[in-house]
N, C-alpha and C. Protein backbone atom coordinates (compact mmCIF):
# COMPACT_ATOMS: atom_id res chain seq x y z
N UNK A 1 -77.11 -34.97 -81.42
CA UNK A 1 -76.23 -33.93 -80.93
C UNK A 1 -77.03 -32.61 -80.92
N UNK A 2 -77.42 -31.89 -79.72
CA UNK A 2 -78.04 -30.40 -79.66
C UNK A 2 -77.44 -29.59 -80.51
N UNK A 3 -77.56 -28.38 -80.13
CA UNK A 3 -76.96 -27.54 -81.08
C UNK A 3 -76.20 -26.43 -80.54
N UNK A 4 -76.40 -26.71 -79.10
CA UNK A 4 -75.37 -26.35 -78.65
C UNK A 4 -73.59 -27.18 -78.17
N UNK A 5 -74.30 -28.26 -78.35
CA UNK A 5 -72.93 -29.24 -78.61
C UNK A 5 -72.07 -28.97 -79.73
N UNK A 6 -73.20 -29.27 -80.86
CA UNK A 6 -72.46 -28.59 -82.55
C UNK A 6 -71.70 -27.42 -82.40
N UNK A 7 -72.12 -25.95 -81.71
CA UNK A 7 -71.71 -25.17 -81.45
C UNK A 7 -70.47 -25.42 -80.72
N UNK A 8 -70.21 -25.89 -79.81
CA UNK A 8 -69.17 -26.33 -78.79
C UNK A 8 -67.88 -26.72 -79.60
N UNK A 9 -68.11 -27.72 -80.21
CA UNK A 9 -67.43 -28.68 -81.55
C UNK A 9 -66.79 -27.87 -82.40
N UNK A 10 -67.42 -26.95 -82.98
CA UNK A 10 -66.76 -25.88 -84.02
C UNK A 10 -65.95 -24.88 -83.55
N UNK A 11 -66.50 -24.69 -81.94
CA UNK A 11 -65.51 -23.47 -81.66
C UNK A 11 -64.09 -24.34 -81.47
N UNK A 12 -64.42 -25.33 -81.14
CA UNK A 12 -63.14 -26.51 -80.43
C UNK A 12 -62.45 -26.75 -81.68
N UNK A 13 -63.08 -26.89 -82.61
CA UNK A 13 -62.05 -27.35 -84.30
C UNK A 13 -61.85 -25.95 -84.32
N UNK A 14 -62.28 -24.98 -84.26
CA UNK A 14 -62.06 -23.67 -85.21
C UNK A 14 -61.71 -22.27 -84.16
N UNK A 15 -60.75 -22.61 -83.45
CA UNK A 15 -60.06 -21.45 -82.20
C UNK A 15 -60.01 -20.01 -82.33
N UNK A 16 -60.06 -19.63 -84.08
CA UNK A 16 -60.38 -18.38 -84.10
C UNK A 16 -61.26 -17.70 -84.19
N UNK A 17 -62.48 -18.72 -84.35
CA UNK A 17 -63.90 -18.01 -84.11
C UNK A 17 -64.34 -18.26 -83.40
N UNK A 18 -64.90 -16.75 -82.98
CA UNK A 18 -65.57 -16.38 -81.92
C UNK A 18 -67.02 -16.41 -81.64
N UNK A 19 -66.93 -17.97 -81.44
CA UNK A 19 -68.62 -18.11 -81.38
C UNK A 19 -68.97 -18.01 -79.61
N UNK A 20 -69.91 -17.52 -79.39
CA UNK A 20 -69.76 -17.16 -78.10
C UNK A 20 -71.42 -18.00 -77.81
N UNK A 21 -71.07 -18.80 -76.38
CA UNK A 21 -72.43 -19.66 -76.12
C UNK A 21 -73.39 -18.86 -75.62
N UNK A 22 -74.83 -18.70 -75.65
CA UNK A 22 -75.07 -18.19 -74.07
C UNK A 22 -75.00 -18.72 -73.15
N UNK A 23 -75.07 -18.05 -72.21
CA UNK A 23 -74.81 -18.29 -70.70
C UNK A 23 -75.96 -18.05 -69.22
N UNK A 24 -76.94 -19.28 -69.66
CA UNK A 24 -77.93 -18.84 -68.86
C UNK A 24 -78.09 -18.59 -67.48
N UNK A 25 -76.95 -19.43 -66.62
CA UNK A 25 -76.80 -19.20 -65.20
C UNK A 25 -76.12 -17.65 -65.10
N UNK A 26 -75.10 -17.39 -66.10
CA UNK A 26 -74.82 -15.83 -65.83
C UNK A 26 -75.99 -14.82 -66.07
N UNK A 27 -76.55 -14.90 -66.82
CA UNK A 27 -77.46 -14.28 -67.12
C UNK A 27 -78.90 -14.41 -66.05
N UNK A 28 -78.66 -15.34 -65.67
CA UNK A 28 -79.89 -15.60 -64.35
C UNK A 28 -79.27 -14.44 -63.16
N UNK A 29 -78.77 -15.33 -62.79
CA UNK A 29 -77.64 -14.09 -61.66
C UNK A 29 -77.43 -12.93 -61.78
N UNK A 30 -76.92 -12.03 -62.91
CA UNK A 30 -76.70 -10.57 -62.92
C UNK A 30 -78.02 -9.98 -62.64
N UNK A 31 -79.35 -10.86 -63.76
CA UNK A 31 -81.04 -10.29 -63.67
C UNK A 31 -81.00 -10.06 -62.20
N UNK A 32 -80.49 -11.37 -60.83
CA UNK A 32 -81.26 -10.97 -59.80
C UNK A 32 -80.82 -9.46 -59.51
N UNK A 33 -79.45 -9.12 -59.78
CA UNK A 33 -79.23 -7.86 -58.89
C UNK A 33 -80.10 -6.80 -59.38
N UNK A 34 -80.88 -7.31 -60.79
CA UNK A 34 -81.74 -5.99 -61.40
C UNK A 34 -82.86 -5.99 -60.33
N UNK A 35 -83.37 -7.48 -60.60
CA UNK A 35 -84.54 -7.53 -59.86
C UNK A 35 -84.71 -6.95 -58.46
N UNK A 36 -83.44 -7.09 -57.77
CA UNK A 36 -83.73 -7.03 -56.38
C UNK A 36 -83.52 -5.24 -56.29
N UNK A 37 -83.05 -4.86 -57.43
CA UNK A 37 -82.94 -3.07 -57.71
C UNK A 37 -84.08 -2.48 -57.51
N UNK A 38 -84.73 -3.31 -58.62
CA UNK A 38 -86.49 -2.70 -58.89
C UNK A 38 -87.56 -2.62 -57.73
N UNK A 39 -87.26 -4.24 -57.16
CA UNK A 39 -88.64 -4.32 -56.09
C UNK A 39 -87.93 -2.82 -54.81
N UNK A 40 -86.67 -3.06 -54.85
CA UNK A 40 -86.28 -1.89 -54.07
C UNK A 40 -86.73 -0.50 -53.88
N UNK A 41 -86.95 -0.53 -55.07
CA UNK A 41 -87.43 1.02 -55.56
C UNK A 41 -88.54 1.01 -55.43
N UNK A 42 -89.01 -0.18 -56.07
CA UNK A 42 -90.19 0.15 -56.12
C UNK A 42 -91.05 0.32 -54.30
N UNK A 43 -90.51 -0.56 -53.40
CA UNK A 43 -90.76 -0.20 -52.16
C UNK A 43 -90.53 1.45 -51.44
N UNK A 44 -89.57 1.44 -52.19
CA UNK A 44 -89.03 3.13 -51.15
C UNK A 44 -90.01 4.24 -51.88
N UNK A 45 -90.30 3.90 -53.19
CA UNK A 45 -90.77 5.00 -53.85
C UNK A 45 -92.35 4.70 -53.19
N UNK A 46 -92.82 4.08 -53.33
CA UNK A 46 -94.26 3.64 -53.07
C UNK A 46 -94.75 3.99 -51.34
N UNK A 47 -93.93 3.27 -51.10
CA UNK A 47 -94.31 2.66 -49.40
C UNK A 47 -93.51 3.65 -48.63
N UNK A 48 -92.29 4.16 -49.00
CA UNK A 48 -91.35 5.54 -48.32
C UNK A 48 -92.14 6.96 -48.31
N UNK A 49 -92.02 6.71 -50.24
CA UNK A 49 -91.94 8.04 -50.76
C UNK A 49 -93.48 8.60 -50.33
N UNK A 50 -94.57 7.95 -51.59
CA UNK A 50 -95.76 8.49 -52.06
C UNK A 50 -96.40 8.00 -50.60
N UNK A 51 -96.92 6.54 -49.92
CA UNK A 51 -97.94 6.30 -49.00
C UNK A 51 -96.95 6.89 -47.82
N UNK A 52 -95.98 6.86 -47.77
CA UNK A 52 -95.41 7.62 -46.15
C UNK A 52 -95.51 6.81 -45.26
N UNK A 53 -95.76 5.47 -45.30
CA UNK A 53 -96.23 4.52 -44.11
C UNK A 53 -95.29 4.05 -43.84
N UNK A 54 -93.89 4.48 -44.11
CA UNK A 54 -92.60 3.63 -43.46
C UNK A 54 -91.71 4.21 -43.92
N UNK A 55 -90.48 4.32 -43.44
CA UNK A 55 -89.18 4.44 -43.66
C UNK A 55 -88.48 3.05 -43.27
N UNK A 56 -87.15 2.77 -43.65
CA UNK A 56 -86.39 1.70 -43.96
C UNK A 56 -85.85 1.26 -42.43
N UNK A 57 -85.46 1.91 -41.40
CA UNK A 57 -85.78 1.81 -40.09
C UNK A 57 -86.30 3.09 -39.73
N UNK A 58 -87.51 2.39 -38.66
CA UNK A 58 -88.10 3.29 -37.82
C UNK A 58 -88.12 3.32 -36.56
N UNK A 59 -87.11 2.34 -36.31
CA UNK A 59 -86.71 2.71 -34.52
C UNK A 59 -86.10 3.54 -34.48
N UNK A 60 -86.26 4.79 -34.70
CA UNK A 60 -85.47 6.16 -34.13
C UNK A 60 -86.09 6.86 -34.67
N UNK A 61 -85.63 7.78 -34.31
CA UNK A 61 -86.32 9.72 -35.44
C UNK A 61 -86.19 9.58 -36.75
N UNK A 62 -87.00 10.83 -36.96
CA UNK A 62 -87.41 10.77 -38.44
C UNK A 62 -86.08 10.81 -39.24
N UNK A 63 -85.40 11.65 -38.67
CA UNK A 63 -83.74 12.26 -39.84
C UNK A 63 -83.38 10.98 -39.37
N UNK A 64 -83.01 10.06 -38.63
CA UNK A 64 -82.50 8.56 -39.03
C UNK A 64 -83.60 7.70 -39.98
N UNK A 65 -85.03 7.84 -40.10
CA UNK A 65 -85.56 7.24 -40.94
C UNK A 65 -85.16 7.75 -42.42
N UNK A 66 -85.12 9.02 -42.55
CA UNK A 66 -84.77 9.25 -43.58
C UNK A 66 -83.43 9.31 -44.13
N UNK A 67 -82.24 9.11 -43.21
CA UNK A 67 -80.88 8.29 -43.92
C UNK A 67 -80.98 7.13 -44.39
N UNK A 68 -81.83 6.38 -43.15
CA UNK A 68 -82.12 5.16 -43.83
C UNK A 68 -82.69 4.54 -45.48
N UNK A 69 -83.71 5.85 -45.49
CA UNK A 69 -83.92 5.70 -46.87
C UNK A 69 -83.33 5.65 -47.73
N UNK A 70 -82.18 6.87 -47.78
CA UNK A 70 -81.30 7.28 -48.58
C UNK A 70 -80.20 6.12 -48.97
N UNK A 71 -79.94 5.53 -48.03
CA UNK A 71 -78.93 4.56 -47.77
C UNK A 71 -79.73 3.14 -48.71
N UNK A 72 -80.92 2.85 -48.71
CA UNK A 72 -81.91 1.92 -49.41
C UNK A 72 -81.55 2.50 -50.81
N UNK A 73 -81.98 3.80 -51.33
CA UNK A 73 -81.99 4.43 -52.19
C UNK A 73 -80.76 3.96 -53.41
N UNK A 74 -79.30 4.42 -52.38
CA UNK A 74 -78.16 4.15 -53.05
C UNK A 74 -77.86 3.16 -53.01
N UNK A 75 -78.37 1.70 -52.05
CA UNK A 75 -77.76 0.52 -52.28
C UNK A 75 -79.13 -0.16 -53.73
N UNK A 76 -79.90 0.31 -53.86
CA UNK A 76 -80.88 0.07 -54.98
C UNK A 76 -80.77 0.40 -56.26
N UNK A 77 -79.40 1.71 -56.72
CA UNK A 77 -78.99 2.26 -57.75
C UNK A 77 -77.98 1.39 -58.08
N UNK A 78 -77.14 0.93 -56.95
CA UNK A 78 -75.82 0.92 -56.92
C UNK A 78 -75.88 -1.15 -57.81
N UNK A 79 -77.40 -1.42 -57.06
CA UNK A 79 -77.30 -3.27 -57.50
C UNK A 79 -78.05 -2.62 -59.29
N UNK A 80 -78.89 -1.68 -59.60
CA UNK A 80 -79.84 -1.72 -60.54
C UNK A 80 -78.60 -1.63 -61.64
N UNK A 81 -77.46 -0.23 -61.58
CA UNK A 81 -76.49 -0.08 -62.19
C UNK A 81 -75.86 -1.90 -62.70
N UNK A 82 -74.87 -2.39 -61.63
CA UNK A 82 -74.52 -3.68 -61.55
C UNK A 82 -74.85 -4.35 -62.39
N UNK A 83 -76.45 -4.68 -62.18
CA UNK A 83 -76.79 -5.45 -62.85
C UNK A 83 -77.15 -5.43 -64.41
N UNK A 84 -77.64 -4.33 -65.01
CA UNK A 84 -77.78 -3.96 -66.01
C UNK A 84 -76.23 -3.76 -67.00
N UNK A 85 -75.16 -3.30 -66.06
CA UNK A 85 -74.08 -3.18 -66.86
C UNK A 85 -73.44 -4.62 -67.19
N UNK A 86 -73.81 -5.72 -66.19
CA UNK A 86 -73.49 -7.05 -66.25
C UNK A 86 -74.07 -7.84 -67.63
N UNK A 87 -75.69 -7.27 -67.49
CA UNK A 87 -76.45 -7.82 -68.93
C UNK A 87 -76.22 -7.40 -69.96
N UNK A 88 -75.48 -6.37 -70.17
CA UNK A 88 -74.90 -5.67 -71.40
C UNK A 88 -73.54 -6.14 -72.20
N UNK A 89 -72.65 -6.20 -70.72
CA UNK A 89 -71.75 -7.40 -71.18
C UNK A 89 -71.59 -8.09 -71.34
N UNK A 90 -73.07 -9.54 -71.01
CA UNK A 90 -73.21 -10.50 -71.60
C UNK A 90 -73.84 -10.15 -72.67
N UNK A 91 -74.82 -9.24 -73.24
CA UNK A 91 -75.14 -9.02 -74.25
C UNK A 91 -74.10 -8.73 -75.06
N UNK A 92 -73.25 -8.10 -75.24
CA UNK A 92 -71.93 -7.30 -76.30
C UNK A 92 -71.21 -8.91 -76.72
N UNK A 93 -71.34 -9.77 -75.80
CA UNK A 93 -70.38 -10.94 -76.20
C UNK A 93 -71.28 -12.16 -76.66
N UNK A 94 -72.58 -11.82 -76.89
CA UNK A 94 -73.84 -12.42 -77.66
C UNK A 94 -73.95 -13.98 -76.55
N UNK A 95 -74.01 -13.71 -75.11
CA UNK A 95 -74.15 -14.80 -74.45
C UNK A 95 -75.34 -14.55 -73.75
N UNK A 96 -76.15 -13.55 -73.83
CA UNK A 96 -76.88 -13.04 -73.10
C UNK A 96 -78.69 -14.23 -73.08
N UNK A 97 -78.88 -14.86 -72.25
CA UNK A 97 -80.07 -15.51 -72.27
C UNK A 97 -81.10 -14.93 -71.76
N UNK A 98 -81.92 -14.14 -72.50
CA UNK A 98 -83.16 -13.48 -72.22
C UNK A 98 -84.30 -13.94 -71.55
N UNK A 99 -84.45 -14.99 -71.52
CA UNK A 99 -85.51 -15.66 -70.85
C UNK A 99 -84.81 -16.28 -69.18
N UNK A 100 -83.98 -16.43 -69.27
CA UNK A 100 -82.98 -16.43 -68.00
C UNK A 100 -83.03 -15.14 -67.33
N UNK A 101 -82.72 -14.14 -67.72
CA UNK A 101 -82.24 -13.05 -67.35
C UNK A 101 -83.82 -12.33 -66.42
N UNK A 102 -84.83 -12.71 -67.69
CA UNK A 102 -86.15 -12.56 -66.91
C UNK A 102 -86.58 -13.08 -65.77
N UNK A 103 -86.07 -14.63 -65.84
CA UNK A 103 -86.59 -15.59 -64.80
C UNK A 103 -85.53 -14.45 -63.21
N UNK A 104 -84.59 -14.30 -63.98
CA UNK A 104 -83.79 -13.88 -62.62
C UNK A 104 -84.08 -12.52 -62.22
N UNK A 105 -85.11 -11.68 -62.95
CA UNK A 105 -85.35 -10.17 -62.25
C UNK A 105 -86.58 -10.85 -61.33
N UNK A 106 -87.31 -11.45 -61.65
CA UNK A 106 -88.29 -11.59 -60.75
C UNK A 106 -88.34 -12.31 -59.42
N UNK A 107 -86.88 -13.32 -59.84
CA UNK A 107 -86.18 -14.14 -58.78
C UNK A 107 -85.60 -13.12 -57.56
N UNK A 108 -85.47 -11.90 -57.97
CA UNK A 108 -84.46 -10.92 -57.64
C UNK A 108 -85.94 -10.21 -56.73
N UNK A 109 -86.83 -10.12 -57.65
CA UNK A 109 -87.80 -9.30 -56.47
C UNK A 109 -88.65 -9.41 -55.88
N UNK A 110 -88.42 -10.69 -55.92
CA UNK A 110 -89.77 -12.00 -54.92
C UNK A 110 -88.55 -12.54 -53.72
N UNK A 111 -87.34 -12.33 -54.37
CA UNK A 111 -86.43 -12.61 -52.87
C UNK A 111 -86.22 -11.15 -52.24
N UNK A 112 -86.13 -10.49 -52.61
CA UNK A 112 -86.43 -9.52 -52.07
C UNK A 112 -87.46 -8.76 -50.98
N UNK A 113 -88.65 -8.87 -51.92
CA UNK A 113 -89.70 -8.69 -51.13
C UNK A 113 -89.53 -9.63 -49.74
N UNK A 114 -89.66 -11.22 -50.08
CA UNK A 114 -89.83 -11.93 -49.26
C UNK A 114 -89.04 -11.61 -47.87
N UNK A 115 -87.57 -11.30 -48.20
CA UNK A 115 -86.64 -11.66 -47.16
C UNK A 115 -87.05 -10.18 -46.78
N UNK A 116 -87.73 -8.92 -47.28
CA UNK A 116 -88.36 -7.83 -46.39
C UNK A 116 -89.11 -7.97 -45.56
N UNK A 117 -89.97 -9.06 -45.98
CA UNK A 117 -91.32 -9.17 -44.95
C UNK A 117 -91.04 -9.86 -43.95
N UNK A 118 -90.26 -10.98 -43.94
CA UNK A 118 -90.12 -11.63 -43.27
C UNK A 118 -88.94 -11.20 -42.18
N UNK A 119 -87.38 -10.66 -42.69
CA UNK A 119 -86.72 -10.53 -42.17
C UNK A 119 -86.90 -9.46 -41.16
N UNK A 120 -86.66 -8.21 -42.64
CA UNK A 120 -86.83 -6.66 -42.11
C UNK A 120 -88.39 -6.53 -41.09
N UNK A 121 -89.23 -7.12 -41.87
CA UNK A 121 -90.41 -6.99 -40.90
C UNK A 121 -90.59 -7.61 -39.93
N UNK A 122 -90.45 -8.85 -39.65
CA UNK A 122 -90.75 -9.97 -38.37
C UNK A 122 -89.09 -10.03 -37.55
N UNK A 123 -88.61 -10.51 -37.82
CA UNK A 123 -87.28 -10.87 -37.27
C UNK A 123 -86.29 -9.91 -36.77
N UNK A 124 -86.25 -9.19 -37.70
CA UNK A 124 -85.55 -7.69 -37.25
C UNK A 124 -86.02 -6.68 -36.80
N UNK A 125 -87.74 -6.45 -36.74
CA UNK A 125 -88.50 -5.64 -36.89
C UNK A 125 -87.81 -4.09 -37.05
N UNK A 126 -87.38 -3.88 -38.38
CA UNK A 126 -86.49 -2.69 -38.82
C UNK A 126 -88.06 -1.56 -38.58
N UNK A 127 -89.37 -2.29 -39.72
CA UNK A 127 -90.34 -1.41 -39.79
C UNK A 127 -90.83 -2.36 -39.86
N UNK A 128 -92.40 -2.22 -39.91
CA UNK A 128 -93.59 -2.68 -40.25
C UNK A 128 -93.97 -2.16 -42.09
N UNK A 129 -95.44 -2.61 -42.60
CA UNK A 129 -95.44 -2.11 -43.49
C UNK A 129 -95.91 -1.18 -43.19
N UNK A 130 -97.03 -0.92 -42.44
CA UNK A 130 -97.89 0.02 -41.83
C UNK A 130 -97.88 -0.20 -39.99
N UNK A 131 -98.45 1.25 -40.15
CA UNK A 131 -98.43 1.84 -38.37
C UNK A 131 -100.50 1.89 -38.16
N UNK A 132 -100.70 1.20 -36.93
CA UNK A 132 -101.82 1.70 -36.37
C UNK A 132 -102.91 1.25 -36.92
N UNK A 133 -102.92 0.22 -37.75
CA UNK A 133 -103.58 -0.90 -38.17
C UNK A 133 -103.57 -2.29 -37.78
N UNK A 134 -104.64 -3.56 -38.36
CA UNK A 134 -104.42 -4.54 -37.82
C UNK A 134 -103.26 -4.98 -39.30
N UNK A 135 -101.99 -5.49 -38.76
CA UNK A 135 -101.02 -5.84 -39.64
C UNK A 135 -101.43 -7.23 -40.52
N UNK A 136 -101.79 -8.42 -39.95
CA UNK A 136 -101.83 -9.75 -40.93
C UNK A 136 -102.33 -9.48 -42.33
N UNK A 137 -103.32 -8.59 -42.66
CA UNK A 137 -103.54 -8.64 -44.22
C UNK A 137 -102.73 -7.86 -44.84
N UNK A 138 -101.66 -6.82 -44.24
CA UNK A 138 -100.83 -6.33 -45.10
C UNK A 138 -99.64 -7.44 -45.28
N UNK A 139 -99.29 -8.22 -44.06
CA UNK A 139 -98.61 -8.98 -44.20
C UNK A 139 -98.71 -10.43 -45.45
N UNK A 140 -99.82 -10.91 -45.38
CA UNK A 140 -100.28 -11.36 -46.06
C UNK A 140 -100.21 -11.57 -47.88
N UNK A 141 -100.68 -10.62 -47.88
CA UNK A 141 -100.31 -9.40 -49.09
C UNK A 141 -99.28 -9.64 -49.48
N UNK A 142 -98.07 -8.83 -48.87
CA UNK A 142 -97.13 -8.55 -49.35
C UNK A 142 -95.77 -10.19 -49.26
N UNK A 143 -95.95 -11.26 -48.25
CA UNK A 143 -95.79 -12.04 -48.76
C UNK A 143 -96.18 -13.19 -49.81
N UNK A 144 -97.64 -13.05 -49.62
CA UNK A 144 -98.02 -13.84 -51.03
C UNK A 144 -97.51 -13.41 -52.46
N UNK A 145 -97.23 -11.84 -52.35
CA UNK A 145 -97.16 -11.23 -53.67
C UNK A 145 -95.96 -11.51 -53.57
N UNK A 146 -94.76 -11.68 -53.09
CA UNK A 146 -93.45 -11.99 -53.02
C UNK A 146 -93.34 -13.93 -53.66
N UNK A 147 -94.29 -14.03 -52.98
CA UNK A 147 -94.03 -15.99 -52.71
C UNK A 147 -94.67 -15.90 -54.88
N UNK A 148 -95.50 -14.84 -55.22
CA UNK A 148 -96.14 -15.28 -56.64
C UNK A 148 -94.78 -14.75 -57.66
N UNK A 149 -94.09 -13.50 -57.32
CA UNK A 149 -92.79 -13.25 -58.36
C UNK A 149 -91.78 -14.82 -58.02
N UNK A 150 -91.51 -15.12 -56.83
CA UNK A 150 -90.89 -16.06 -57.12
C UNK A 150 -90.97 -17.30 -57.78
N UNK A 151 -92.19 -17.73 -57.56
CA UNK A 151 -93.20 -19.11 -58.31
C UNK A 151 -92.81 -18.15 -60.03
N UNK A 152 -93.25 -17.45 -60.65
CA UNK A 152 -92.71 -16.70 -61.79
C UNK A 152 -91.35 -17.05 -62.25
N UNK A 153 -90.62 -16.45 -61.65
CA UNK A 153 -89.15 -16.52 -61.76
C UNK A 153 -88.68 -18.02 -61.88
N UNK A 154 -89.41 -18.95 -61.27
CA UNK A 154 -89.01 -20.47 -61.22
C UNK A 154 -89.42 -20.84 -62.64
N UNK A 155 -90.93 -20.44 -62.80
CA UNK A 155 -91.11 -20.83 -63.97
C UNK A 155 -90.67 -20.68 -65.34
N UNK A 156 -90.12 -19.06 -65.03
CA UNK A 156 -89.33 -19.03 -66.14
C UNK A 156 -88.07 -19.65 -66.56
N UNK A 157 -87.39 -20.33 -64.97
CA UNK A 157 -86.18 -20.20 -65.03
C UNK A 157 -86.34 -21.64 -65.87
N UNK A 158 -87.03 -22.27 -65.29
CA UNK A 158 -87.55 -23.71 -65.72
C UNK A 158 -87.63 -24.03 -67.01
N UNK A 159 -88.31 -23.16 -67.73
CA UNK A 159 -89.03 -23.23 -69.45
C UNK A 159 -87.69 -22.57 -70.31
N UNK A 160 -87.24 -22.07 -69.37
CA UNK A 160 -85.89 -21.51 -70.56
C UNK A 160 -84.99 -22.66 -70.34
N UNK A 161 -84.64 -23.60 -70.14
CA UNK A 161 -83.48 -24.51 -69.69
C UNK A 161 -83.87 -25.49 -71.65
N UNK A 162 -82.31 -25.88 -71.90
CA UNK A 162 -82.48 -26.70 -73.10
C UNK A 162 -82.96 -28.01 -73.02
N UNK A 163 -83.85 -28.63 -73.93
CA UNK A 163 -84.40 -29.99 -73.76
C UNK A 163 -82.69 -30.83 -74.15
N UNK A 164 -82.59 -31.54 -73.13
CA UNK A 164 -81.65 -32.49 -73.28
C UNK A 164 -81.63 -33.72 -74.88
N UNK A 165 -80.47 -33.47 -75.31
CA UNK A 165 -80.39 -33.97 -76.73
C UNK A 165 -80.92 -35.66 -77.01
């Protein structure tokens, strides 16, 4: 019998205590909205802000590139908030799986990235990463580095799971 079964068992004989399991799929899930917060930021701040080589769409003028940003900006606060207040409340109720929660920020910003490069960049062509260069090695780049947080995130998600009893 694991020990999280034992655990299971006692709360089931004993209704008034509050043994609380963790909860690694919740805790996977809330991480992504961190994750997908961070790589967010970390794009607008980097690639917006400091290199200037893009705004969030650049089919139009600059004052629409730069709502656009803004609009990136607040939907990047708005998941980072989310998610962090989510891990807290699994933390306060001691369900919180830390190694889950990890696997899922990076899950969060390797899907992220990815579905940027691919979507926002190729499919939608919102922006490029860069203007007036030859594009495949930025492309390159920036999906391999996407395709390596996710390979991460798997692995973690993988090594945190309980060995079956």
């Amino acid at each position: 019998m694991s020990e999280r079964d034992v655990l299971t068992d006692l709360a089931a004989r004993m209704p008034f205590a509050s043994i609380a399991l963790h909860q690694p799929h919740a805790s996977r899930r809330t991480a992504l909205l961190v994750g997908i917060g961070l790589m967010a930021g970390i794009d607008e701040l980097v690639f917006h802000q400091i290199l200037g080589w893009h705004h969030f769409y650049d089919r139009s003028t600059p004052a629409i590139g730069l709502l656009s940003d803004g609009l990136l900006h607040a939907a990047e606060l708005i998941a980072l908030v989310a998610g962090f207040t989510g891990l807290l409340k699994l933390r306060r109720r001691n369900q919180l799986d830390t190694r889950q929660a990890w696997a899922g920020v990076f899950l969060g910003m390797g899907g992220f990235q990815l579905f940027d490069g691919l979507i926002d960049h190729k499919v939608l062509r919102l922006h490029q990463i860069r203007y007036g260069v030859e594009l495949w090695p930025y492309d390159l780049v920036w999906n391999l580095s996407a395709l390596s947080l996710l390979l991460i995130g798997l692995v973690l998600a993988r090594r945190g799971r309980p060995n079956p009893a």
